[in-house]
N, C-alpha and C. Protein backbone atom coordinates (compact mmCIF):
# COMPACT_ATOMS: atom_id res chain seq x y z
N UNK A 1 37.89 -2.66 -38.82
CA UNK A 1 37.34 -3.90 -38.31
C UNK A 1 35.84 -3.89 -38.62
N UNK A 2 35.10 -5.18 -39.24
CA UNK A 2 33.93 -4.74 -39.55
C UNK A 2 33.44 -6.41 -38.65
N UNK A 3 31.95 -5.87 -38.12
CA UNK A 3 31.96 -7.32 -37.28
C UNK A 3 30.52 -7.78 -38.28
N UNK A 4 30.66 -8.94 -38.83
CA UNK A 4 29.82 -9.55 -39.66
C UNK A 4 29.06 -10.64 -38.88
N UNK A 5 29.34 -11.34 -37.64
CA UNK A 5 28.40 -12.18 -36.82
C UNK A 5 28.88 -11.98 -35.48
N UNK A 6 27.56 -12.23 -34.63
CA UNK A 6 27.76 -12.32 -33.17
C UNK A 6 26.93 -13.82 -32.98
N UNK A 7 28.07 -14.28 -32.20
CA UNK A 7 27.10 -15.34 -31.43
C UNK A 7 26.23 -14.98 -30.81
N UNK A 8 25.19 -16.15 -31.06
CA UNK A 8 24.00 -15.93 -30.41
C UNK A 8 23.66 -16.38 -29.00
N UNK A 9 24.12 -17.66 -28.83
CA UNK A 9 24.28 -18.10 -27.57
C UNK A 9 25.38 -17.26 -26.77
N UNK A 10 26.62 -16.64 -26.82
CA UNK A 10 27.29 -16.31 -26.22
C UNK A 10 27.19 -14.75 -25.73
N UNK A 11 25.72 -13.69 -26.89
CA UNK A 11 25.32 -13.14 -26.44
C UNK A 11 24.48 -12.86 -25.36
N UNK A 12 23.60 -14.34 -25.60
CA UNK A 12 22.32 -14.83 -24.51
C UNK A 12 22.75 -14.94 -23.14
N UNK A 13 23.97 -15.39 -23.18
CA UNK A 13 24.72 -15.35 -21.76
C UNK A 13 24.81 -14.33 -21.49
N UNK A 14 25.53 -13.38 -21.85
CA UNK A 14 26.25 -12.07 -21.56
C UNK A 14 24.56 -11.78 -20.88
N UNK A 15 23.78 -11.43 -21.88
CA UNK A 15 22.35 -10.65 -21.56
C UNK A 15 21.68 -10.96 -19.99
N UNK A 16 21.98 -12.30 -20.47
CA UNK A 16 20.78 -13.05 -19.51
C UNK A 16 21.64 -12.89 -18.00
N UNK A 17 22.75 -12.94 -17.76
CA UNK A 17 23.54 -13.14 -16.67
C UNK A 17 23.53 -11.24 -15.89
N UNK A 18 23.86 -10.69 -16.95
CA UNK A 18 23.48 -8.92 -16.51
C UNK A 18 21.73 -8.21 -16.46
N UNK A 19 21.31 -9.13 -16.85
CA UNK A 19 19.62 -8.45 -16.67
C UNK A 19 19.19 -9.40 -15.13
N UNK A 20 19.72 -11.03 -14.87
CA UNK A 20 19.36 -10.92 -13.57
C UNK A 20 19.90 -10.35 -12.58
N UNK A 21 21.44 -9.57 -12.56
CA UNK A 21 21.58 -8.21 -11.70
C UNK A 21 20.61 -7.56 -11.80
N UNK A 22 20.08 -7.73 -13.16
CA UNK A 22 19.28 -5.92 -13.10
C UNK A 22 17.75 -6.35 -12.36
N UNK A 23 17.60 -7.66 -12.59
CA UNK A 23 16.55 -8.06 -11.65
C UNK A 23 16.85 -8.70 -10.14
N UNK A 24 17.79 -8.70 -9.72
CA UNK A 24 18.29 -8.37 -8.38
C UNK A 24 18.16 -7.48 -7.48
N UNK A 25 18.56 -5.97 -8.56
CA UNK A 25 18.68 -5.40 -8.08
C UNK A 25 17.21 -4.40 -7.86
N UNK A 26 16.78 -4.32 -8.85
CA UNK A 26 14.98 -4.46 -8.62
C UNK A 26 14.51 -5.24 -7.32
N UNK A 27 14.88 -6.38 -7.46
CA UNK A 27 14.32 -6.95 -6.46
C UNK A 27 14.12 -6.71 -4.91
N UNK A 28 15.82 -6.08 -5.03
CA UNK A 28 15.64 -5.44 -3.36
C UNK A 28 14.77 -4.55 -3.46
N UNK A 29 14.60 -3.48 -4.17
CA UNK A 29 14.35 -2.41 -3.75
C UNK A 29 12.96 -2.73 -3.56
N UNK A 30 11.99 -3.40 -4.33
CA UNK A 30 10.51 -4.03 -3.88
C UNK A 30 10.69 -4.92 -2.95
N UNK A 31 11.61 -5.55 -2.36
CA UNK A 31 11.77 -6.49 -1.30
C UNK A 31 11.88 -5.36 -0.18
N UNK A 32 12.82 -4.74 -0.26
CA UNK A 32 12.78 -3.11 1.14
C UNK A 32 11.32 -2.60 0.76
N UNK A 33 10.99 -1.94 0.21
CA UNK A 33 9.51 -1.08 -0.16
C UNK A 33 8.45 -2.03 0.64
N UNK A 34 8.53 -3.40 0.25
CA UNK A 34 7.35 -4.18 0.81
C UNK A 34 7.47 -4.01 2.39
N UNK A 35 8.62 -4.58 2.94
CA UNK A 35 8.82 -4.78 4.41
C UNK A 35 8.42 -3.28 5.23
N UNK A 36 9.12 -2.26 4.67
CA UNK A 36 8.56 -1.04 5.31
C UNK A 36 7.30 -0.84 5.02
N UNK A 37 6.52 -1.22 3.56
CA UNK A 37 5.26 -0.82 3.48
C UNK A 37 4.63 -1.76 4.37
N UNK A 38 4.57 -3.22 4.47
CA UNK A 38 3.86 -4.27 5.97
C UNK A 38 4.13 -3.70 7.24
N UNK A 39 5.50 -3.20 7.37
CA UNK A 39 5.87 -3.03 8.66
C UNK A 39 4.86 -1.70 9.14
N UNK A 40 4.78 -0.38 8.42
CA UNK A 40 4.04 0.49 8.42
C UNK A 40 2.40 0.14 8.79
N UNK A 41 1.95 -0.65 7.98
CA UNK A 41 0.57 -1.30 7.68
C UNK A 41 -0.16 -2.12 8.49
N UNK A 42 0.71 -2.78 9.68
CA UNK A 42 0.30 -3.64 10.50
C UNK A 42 0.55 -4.63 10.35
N UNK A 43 0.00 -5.65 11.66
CA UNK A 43 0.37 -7.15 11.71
C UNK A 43 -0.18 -7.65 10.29
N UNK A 44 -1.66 -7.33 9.95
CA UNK A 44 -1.78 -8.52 8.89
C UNK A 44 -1.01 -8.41 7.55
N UNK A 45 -1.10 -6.46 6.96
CA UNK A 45 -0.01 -6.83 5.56
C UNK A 45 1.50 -6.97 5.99
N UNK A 46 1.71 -6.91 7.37
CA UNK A 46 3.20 -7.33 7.39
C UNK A 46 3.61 -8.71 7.07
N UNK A 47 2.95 -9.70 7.48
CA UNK A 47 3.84 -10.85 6.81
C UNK A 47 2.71 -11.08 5.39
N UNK A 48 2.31 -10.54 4.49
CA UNK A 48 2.14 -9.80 3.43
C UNK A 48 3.25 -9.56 2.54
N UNK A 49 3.76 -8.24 3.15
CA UNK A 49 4.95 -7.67 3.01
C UNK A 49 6.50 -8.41 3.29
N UNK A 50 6.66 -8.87 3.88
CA UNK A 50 7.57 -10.00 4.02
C UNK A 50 7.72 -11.40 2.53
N UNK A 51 6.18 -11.63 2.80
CA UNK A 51 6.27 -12.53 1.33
C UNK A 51 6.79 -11.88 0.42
N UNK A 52 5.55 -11.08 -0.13
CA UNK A 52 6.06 -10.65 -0.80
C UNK A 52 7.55 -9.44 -1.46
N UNK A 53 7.84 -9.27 -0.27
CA UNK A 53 9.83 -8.93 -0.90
C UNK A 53 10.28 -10.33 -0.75
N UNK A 54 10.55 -11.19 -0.27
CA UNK A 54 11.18 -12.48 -0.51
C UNK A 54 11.09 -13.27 -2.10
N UNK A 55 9.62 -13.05 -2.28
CA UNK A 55 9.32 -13.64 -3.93
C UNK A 55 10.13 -12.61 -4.83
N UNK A 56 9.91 -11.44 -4.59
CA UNK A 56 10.45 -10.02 -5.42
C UNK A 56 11.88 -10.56 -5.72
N UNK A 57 12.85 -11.06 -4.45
CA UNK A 57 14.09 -11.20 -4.52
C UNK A 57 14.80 -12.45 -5.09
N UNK A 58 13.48 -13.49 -5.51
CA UNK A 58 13.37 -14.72 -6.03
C UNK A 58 12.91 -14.18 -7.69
N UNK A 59 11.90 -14.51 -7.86
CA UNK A 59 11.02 -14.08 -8.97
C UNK A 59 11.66 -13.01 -10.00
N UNK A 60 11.69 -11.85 -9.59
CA UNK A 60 12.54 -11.04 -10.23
C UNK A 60 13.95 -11.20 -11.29
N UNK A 61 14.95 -11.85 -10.26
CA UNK A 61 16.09 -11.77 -11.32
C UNK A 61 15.81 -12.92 -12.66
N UNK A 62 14.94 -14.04 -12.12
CA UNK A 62 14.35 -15.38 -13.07
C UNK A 62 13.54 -14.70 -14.18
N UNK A 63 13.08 -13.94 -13.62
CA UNK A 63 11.81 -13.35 -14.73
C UNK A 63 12.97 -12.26 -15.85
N UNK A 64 13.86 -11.42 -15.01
CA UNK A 64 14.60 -10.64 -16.28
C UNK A 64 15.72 -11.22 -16.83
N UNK A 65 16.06 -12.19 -16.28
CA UNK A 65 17.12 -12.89 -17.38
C UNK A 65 16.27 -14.07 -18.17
N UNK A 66 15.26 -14.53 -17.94
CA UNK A 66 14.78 -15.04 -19.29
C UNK A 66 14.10 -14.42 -20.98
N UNK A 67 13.59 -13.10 -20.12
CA UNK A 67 13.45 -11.86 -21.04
C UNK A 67 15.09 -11.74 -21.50
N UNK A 68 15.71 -11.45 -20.88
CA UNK A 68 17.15 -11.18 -21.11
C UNK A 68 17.85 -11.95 -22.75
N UNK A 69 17.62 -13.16 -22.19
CA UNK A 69 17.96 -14.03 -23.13
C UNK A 69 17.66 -14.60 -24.39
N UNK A 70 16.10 -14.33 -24.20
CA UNK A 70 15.33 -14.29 -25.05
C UNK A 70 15.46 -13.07 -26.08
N UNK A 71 15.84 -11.96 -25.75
CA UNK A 71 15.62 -10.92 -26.61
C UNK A 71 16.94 -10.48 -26.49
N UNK A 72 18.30 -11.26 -26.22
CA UNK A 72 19.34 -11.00 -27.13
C UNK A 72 19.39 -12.45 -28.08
N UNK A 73 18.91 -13.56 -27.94
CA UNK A 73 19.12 -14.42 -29.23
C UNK A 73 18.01 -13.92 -30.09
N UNK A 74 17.44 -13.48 -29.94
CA UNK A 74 16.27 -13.04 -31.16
C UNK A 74 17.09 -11.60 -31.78
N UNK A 75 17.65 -10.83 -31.08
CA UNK A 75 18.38 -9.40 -31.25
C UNK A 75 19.71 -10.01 -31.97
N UNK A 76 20.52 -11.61 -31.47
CA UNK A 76 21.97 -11.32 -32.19
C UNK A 76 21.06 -12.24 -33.36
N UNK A 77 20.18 -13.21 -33.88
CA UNK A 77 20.26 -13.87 -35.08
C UNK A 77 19.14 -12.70 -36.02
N UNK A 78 18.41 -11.60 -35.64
CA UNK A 78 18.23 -10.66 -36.82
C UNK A 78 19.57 -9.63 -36.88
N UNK A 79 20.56 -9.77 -36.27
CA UNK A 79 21.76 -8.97 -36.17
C UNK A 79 21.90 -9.50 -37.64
N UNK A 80 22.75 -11.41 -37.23
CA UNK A 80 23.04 -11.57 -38.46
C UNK A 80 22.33 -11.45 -39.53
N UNK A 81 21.66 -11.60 -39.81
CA UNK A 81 20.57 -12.02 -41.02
C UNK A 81 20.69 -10.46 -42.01
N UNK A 82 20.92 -9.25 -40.78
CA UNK A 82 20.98 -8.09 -41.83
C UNK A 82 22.17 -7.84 -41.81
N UNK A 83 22.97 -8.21 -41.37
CA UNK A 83 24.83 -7.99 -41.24
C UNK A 83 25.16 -9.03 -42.58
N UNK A 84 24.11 -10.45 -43.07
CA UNK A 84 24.79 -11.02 -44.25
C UNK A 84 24.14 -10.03 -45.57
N UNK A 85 23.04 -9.26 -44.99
CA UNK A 85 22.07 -8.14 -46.52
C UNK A 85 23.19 -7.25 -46.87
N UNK A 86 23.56 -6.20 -45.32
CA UNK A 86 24.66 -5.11 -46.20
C UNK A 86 25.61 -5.34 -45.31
N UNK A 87 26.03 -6.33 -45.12
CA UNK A 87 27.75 -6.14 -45.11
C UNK A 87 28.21 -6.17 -43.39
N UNK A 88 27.78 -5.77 -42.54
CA UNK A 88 28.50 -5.79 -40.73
C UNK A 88 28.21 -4.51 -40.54
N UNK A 89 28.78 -4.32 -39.27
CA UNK A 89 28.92 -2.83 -38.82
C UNK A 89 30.62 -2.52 -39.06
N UNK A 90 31.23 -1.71 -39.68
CA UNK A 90 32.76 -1.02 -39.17
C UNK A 90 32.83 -0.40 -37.97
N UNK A 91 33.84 -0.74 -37.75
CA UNK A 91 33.89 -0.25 -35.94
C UNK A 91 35.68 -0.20 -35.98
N UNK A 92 35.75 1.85 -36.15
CA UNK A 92 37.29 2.28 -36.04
C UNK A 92 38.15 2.11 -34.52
N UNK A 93 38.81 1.38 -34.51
CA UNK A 93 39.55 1.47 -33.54
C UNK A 93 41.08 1.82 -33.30
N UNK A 94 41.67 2.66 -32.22
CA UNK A 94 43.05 2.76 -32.58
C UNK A 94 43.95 1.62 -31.35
């Protein structure tokens, strides 16, 4: 089996839909980090800390699935472009 094109849009999905997990999941963990770091810190960086994990848990997954998407349609159309120079990738399968 030799794969000679990938969609580009249908990669962009795939990308973009699994990098805002991956910015989800980022997100908590600076959304927890903040709240204990305000909560630790006092009244004033606590609601500080509050904002900011709420934006983290906003902001975040938006920000890595547009990277996401962006840099698998730029990644699948130089895919093709050198998959039409030498030929695809072969890919053995049983």
């Amino acid at each position: 089996m030799i794969i000679k094109r990938v969609g580009p849009m249908s990669l962009a999905r795939i990308a973009g839909t699994l990098y805002a997990l991956l910015g989800l999941l980022i997100g908590g963990v600076f959304s927890l980090i903040a709240v204990v770091g305000g909560a630790l810190g006092g009244s004033e960086s606590g609601l500080a800390g509050v904002i900011f994990g709420a934006a983290a848990v906003v902001v975040l997954p938006l920000l890595y699935a547009c990277v996401g998407v962006v840099g698998a349609l730029v990644g699948a159309v130089l895919f093709n472009l050198a998959a039409g120079w030498v030929g695809g990738v072969q890919i053995e399968t049983e």
